[in-house]
C-alpha atoms as a PDB file:
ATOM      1  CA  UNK A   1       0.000   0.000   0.000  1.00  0.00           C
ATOM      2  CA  UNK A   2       2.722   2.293   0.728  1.00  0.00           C
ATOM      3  CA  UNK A   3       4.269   1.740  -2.627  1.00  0.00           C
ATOM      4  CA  UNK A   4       0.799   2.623  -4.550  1.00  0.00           C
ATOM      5  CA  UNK A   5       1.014   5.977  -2.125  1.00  0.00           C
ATOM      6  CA  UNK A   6       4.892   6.561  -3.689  1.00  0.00           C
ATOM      7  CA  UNK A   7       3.776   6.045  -7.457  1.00  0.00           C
ATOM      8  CA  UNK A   8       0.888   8.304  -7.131  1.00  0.00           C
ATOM      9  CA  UNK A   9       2.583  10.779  -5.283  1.00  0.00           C
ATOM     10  CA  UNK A  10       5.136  11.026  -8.008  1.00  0.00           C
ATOM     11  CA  UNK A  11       2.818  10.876 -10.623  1.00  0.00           C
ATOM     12  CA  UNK A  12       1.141  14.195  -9.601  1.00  0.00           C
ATOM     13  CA  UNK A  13       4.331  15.458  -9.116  1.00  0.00           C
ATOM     14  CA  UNK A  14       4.743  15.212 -12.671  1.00  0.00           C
ATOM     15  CA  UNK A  15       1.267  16.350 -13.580  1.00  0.00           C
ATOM     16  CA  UNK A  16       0.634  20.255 -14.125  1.00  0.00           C
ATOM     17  CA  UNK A  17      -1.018  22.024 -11.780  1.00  0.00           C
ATOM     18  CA  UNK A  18      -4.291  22.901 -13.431  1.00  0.00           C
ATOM     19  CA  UNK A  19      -4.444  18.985 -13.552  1.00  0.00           C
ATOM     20  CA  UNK A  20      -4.558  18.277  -9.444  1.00  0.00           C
ATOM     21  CA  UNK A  21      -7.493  18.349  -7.293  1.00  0.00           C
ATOM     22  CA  UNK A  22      -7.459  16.837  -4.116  1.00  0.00           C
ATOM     23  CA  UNK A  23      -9.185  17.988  -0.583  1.00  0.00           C
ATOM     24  CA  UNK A  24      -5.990  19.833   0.584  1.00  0.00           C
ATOM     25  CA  UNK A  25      -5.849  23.143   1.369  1.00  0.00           C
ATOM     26  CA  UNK A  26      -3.043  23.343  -1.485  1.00  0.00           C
ATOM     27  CA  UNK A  27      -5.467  23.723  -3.839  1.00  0.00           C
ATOM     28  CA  UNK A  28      -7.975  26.330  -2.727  1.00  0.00           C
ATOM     29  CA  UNK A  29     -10.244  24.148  -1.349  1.00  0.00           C
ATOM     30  CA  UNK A  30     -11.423  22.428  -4.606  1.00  0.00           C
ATOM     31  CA  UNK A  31     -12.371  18.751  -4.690  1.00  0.00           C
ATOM     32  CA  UNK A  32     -13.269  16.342  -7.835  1.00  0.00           C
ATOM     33  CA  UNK A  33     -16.383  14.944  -8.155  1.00  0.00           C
ATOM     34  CA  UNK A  34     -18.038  13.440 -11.389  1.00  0.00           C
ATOM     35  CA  UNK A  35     -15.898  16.182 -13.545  1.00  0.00           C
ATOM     36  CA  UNK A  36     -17.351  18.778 -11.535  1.00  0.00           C
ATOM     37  CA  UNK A  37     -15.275  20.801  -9.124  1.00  0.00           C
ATOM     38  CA  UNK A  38     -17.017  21.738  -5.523  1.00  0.00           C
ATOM     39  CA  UNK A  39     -16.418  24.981  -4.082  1.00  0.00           C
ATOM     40  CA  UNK A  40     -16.902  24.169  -0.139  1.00  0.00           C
ATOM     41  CA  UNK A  41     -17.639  27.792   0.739  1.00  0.00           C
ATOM     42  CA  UNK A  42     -19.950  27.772  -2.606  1.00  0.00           C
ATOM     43  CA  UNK A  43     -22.048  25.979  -5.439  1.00  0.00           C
ATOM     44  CA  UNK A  44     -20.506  23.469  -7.972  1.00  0.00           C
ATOM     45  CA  UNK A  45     -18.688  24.722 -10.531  1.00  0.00           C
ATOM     46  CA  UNK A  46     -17.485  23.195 -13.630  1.00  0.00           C
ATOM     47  CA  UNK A  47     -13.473  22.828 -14.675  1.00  0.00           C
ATOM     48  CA  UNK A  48     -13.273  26.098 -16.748  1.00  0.00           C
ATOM     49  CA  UNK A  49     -15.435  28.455 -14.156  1.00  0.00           C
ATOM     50  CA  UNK A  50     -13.366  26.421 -11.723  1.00  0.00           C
ATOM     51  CA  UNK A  51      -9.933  27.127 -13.228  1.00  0.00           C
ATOM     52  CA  UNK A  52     -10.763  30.689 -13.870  1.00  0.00           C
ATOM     53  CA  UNK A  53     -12.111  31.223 -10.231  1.00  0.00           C
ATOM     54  CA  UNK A  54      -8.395  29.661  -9.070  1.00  0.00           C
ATOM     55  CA  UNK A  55      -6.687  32.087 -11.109  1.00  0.00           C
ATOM     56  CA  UNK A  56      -8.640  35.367 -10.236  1.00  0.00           C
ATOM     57  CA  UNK A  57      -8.086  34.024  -6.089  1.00  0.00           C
ATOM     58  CA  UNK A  58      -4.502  33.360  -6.903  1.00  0.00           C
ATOM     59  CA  UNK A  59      -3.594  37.163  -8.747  1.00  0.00           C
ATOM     60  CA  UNK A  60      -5.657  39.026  -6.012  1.00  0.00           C
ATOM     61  CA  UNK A  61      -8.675  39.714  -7.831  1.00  0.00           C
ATOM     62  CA  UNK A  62     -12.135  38.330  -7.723  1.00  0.00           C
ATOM     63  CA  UNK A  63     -14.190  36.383 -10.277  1.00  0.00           C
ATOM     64  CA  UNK A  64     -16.515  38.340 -12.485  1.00  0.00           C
ATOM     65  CA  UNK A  65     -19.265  37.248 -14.822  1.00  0.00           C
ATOM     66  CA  UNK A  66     -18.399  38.936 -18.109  1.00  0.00           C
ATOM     67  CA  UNK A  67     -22.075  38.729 -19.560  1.00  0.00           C
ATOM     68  CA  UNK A  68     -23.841  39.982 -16.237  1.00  0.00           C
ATOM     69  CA  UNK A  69     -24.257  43.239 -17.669  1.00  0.00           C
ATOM     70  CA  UNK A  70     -24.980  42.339 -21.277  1.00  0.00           C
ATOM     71  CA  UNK A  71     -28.224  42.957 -23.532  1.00  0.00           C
ATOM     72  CA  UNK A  72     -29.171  40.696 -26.532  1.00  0.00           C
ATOM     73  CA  UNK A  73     -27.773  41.951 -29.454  1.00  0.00           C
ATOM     74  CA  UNK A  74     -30.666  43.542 -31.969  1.00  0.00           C
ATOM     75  CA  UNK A  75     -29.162  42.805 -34.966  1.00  0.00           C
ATOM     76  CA  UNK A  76     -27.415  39.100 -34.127  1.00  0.00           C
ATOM     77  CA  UNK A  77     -31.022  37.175 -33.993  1.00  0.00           C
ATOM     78  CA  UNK A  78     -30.585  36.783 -30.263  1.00  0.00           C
ATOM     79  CA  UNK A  79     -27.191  34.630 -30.749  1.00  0.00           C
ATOM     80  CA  UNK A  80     -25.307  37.470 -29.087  1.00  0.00           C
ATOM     81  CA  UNK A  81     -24.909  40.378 -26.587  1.00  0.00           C
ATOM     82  CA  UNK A  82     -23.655  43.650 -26.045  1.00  0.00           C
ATOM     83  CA  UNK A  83     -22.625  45.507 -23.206  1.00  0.00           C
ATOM     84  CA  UNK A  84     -25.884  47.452 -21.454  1.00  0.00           C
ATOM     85  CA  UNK A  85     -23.964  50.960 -20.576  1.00  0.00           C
ATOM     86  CA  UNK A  86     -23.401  50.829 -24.633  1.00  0.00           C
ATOM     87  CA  UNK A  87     -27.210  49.778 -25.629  1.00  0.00           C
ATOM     88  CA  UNK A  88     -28.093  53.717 -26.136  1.00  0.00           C
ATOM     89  CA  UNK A  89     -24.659  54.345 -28.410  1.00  0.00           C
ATOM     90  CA  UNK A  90     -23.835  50.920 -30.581  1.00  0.00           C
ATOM     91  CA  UNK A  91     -25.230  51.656 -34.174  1.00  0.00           C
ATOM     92  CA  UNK A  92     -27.058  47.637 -35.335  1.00  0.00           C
ATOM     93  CA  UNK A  93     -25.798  46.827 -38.882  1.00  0.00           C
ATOM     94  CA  UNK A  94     -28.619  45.182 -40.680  1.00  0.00           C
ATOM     95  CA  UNK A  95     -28.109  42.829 -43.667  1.00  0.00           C
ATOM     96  CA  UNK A  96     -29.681  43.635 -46.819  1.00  0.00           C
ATOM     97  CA  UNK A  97     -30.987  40.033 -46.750  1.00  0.00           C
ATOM     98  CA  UNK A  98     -32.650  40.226 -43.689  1.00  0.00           C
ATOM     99  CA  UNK A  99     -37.025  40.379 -43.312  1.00  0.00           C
ATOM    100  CA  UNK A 100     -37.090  43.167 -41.410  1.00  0.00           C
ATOM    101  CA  UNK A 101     -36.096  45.089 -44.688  1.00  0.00           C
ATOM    102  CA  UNK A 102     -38.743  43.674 -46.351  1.00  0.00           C
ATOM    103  CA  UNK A 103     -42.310  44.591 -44.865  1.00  0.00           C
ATOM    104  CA  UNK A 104     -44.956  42.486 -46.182  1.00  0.00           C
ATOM    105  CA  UNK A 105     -48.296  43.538 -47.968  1.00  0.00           C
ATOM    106  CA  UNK A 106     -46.379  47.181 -48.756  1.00  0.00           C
ATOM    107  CA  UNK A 107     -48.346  47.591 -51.979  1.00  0.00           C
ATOM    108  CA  UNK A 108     -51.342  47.397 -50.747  1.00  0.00           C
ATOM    109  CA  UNK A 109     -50.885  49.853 -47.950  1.00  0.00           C
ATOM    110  CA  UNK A 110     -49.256  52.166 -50.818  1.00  0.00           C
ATOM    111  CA  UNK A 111     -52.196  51.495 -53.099  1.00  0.00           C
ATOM    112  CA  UNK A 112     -54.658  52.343 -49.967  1.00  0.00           C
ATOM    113  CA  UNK A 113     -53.012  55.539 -49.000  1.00  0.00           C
ATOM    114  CA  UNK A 114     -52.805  56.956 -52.382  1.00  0.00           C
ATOM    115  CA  UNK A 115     -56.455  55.999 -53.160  1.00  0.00           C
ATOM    116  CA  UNK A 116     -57.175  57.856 -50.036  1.00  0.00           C
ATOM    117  CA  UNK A 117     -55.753  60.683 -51.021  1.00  0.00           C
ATOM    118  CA  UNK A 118     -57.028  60.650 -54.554  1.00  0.00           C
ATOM    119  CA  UNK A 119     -60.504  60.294 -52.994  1.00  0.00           C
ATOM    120  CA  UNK A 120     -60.272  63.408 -50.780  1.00  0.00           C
ATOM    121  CA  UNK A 121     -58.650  65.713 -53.663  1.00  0.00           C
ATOM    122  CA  UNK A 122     -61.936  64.415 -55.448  1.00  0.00           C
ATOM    123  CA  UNK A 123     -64.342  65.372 -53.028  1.00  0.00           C
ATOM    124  CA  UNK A 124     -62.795  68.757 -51.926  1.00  0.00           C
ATOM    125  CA  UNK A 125     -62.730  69.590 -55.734  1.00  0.00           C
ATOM    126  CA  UNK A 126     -66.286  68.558 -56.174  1.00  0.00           C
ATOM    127  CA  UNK A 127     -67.599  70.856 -53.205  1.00  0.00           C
ATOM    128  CA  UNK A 128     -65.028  73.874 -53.766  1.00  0.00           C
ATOM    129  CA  UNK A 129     -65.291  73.612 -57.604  1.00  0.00           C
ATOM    130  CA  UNK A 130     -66.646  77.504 -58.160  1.00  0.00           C
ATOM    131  CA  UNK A 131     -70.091  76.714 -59.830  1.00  0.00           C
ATOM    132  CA  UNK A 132     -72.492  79.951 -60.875  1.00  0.00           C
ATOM    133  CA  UNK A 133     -73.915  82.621 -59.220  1.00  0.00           C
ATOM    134  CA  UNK A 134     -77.222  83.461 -60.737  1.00  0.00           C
ATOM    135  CA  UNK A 135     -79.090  86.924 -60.724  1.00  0.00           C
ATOM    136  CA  UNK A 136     -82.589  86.904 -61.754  1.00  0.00           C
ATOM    137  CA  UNK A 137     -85.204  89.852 -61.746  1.00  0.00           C
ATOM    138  CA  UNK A 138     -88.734  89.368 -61.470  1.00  0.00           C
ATOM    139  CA  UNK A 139     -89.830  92.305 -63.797  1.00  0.00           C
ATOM    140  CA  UNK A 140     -92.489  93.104 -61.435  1.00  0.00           C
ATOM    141  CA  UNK A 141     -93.584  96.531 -61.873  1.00  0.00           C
ATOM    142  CA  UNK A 142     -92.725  99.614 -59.348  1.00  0.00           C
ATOM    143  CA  UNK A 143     -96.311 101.006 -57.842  1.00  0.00           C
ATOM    144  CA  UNK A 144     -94.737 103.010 -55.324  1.00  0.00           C
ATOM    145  CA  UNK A 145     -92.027 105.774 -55.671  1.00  0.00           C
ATOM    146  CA  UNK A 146     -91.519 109.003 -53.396  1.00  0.00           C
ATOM    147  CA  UNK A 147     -91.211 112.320 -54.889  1.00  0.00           C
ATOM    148  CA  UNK A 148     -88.223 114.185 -53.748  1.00  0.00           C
ATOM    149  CA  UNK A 149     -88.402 117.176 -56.350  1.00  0.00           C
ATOM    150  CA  UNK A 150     -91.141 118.511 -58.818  1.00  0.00           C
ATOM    151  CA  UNK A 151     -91.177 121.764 -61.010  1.00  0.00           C
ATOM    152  CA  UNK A 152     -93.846 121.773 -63.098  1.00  0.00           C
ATOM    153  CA  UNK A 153     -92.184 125.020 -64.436  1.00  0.00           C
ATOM    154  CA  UNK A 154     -89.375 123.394 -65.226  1.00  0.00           C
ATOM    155  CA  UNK A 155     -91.254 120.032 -66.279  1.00  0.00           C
ATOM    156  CA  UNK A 156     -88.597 118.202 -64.208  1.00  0.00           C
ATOM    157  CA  UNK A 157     -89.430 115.807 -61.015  1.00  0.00           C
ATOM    158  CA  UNK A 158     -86.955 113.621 -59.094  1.00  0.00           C
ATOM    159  CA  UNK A 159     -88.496 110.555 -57.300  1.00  0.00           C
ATOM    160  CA  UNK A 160     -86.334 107.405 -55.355  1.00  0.00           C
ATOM    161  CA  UNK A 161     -87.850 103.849 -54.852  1.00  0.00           C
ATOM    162  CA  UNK A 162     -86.794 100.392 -54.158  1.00  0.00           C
ATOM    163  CA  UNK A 163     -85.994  97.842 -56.430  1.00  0.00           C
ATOM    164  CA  UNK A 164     -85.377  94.320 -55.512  1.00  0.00           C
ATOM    165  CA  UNK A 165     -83.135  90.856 -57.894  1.00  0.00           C
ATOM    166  CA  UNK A 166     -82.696  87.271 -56.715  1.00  0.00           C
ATOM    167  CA  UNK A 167     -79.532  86.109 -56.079  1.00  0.00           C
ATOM    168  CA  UNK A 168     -79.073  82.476 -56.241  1.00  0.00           C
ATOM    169  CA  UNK A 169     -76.007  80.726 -55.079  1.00  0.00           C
ATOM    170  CA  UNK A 170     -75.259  76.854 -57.105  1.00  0.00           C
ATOM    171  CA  UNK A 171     -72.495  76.676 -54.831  1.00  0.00           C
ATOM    172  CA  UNK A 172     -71.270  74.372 -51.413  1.00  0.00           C
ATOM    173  CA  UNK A 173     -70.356  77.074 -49.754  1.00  0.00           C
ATOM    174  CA  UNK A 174     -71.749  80.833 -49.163  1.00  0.00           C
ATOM    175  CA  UNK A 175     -71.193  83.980 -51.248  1.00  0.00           C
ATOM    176  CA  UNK A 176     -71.293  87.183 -50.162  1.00  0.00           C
ATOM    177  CA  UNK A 177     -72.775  90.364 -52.069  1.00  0.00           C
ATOM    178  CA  UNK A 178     -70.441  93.201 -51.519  1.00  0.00           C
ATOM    179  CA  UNK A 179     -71.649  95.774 -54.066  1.00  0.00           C
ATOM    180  CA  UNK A 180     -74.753  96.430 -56.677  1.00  0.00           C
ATOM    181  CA  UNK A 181     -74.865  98.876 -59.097  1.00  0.00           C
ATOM    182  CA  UNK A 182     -77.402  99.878 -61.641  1.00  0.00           C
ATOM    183  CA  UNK A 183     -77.387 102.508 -64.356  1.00  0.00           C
ATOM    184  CA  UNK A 184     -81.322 103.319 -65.834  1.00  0.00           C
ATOM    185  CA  UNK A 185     -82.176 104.457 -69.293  1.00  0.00           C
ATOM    186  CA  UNK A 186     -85.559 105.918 -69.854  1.00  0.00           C
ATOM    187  CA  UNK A 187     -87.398 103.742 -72.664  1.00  0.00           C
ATOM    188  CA  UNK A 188     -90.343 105.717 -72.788  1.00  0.00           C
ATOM    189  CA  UNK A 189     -89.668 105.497 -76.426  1.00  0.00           C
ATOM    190  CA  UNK A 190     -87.969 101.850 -77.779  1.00  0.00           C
ATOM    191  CA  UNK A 191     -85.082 104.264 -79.148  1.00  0.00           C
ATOM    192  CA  UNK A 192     -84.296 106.200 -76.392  1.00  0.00           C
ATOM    193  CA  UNK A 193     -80.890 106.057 -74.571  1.00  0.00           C
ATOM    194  CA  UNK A 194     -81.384 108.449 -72.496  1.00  0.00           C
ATOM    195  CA  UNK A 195     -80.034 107.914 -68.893  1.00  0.00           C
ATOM    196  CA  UNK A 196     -82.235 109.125 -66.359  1.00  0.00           C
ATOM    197  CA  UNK A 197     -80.882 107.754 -62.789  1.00  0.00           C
ATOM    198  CA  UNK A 198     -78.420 105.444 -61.433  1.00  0.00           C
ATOM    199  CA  UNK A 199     -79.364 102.588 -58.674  1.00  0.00           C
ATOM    200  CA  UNK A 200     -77.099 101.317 -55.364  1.00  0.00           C
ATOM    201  CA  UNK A 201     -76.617  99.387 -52.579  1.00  0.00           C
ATOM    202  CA  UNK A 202     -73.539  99.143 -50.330  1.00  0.00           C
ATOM    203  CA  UNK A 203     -74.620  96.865 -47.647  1.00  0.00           C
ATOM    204  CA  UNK A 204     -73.262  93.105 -48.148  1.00  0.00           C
ATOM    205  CA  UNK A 205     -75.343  90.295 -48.463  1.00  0.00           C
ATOM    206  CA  UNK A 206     -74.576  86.879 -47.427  1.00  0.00           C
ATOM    207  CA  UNK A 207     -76.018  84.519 -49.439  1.00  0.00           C
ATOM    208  CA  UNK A 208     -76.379  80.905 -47.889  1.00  0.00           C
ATOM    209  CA  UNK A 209     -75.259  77.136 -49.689  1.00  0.00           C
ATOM    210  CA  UNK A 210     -77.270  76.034 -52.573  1.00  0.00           C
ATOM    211  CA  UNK A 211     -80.065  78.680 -52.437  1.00  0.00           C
ATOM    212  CA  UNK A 212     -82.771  79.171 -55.121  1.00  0.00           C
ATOM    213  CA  UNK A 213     -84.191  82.340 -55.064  1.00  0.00           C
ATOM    214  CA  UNK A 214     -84.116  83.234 -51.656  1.00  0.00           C
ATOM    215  CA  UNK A 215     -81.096  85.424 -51.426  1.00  0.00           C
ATOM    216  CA  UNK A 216     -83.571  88.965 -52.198  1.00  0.00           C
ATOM    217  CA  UNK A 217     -80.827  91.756 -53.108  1.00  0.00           C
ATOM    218  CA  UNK A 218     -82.417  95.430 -52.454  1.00  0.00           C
ATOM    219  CA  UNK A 219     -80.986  98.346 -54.100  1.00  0.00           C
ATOM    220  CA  UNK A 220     -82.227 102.199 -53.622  1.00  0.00           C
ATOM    221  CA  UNK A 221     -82.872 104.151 -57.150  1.00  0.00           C
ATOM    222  CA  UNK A 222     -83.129 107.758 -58.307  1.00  0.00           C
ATOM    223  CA  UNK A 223     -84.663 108.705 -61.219  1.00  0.00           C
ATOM    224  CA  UNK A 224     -84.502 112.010 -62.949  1.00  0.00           C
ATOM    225  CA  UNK A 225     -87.560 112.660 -65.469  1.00  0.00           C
ATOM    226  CA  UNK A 226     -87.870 115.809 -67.964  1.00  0.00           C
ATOM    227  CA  UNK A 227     -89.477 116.876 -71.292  1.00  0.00           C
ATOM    228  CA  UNK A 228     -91.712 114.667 -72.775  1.00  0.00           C
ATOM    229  CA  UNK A 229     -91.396 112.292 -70.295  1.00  0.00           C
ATOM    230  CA  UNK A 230     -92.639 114.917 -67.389  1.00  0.00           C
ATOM    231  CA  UNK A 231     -95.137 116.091 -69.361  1.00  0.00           C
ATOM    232  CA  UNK A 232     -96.253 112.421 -69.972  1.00  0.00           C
ATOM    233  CA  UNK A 233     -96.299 111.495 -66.809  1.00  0.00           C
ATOM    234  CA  UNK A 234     -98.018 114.579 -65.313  1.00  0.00           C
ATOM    235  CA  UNK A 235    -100.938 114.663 -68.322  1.00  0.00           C
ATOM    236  CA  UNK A 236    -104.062 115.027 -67.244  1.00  0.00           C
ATOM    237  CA  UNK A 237    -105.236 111.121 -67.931  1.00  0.00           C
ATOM    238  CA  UNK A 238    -103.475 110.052 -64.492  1.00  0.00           C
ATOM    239  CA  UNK A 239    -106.694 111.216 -63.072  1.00  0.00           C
ATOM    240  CA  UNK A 240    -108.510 108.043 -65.164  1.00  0.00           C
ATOM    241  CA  UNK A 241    -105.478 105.743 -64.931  1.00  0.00           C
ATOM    242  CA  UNK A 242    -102.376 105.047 -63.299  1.00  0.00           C
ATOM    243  CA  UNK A 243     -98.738 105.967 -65.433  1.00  0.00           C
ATOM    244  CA  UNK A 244     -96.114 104.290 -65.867  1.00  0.00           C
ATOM    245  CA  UNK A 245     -92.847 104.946 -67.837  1.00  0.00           C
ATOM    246  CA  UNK A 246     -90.738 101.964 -68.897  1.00  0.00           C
ATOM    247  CA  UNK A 247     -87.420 102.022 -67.939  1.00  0.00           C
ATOM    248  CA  UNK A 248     -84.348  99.928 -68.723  1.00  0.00           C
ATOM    249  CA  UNK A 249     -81.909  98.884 -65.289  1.00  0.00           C
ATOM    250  CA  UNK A 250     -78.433  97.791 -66.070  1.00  0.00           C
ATOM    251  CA  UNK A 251     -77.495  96.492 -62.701  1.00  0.00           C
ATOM    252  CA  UNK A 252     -74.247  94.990 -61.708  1.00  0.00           C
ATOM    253  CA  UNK A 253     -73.391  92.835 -58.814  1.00  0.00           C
ATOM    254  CA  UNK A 254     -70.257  92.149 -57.167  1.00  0.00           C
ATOM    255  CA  UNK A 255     -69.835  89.304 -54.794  1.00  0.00           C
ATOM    256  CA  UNK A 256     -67.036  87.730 -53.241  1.00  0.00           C
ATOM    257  CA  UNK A 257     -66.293  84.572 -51.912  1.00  0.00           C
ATOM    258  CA  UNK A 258     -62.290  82.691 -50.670  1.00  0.00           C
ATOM    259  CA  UNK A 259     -61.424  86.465 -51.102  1.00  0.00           C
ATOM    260  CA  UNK A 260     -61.770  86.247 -55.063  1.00  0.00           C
ATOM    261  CA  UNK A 261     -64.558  88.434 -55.979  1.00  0.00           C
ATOM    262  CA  UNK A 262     -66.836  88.324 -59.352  1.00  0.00           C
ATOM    263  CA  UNK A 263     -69.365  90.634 -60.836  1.00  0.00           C
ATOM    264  CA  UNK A 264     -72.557  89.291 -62.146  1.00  0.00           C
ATOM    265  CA  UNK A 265     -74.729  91.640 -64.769  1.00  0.00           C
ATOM    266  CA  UNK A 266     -78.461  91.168 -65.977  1.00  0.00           C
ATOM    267  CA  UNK A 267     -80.770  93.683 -68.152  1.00  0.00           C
ATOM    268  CA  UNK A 268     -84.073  93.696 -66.987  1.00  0.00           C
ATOM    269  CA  UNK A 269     -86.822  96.228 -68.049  1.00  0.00           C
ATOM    270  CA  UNK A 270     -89.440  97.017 -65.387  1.00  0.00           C
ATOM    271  CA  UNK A 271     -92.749  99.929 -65.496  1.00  0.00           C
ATOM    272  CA  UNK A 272     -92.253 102.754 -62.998  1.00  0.00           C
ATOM    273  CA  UNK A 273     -95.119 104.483 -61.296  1.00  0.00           C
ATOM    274  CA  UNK A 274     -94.538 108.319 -62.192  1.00  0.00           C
ATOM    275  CA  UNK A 275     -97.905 109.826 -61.479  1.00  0.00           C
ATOM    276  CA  UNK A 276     -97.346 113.260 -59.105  1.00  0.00           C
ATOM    277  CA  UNK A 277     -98.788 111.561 -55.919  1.00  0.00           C
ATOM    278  CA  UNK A 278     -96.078 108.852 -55.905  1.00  0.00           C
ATOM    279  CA  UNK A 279     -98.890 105.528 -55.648  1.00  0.00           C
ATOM    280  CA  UNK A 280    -100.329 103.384 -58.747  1.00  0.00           C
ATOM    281  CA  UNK A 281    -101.869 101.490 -55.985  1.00  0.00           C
ATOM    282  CA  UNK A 282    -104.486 104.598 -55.180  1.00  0.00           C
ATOM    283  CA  UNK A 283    -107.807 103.957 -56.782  1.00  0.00           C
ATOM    284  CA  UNK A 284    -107.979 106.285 -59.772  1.00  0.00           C
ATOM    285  CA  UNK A 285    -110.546 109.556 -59.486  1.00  0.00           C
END
């Protein structure tokens, strides 16, 4: 027996020292068991965690696990780790190759956002496509005017009375009237030209979406009458029947709408009331 202890006594002489394990205190403690190496102050550890803790105990230091503070790596297809104080700073190189690159169904999401698109162009051309703004008169005839002047020795009188147009708007969106103008020729006679008053209104009009004759425009009127014309109209038959003089209005309307503004211009030819009391509607004496 004492010759077996000789042999293997020399035999681990010979051995290095990575390669002896026994329950001395030689060798940090350590002791072999079924290739694993037991720590007796900690857990089992195999021959490489083993050899590295005997290393780090023998230089002064203590054992570290490298990949305690580690992250899996982004771009390595969880096969690998980087360091986490570096996570925010490490730039991933992606291969060209690789899915992620290569989104799936992208032409139909393409195809659906440009269709969108297209159909909202569509629609906000159909309702702010400028469509017409329509002025209509109702040729109704003016029974009521007030008399501001009248010479008879100077066969002129001067009278003012309302006059009233439909505006109607074809459009999505309201228009407002800023301005109407009217010029009035006397056509007491289907040749005459002459101008005998002028017509106005300053005060804007708003006009509402898609109205038919509902937006009423009112515009004020002077008229001017002389020569024939006042002698007509003050002639001794108004007694019997109510006068009228036909007269011509040019009018002219302005509106505005998205800060573009457009004029609008109708000819309409209405009968005036010029009898000396001012009222076609009186019952005739």
């Amino acid at each position: 027996m004492s010759g077996v202890r000789l042999w293997w006594s020399g035999l681990r002489e010979q051995l290095p020292a990575r390669f002896r394990s026994n329950s001395g205190a030689d060798d940090g403690g350590y002791s072999s068991t079924s290739g694993l190496i037991h720590d007796r102050d900690g857990p089992l550890l195999n021959g490489e965690q083993a050899s590295n803790h005997r290393q780090a105990q023998q230089s002064g230091f203590g054992y570290t696990e490298l990949m305690g503070g580690s992250v899996p790596c982004p771009s390595c297809k969880g096969s690998g780790r980087i360091p986490k104080e570096l996570e925010r700073e490490l730039v991933a190189l992606i291969p060209v190759s690789d899915d992620r690159l290569k989104p799936r169904r992208t032409w139909l999401f393409v195809s659906l956002g440009i269709g969108i698109c297209v159909l909202i162009a569509l629609t906000a051309m159909f309702f702010l496509f400028p469509r017409s703004v329509d002025v209509v008169s109702g040729h109704l005839p003016i029974e009521e005017v007030f008399i501001d002047e009248f010479l008879s020795t100077e066969k002129r009188m001067r009278f003012h009375f309302l006059n009233s147009i439909n505006v109607t708007n074809n459009n999505y969106y309201s228009v407002r009237v800023v301005n109407a103008s009217a010029t009035i020729i006397s056509r007491f006679q289907p040749w005459s030209t002459d101008v005998v008053g002028f017509g106005w209104n300053r005060t804007g009009l708003s006009v509402r979406p898609l109205t038919f004759d509902n937006g009423v425009l009112v515009f004020n009127n002077s008229v001017t009458l002389t020569g024939t014309v006042f002698e007509y109209c003050t002639a001794t038959i108004w007694h019997i029947t109510s006068l009228y003089v036909n007269l011509q209005f040019d009018i002219t309307v302005t509106f505005e709408y998205f800060n573009h503004k457009e004029q609008n211009t109708i000819t309409t030819l209405q009968q005036v009331c010029c009898v000396e009391s001012g009222n076609c509607t009186l019952p005739s004496y």
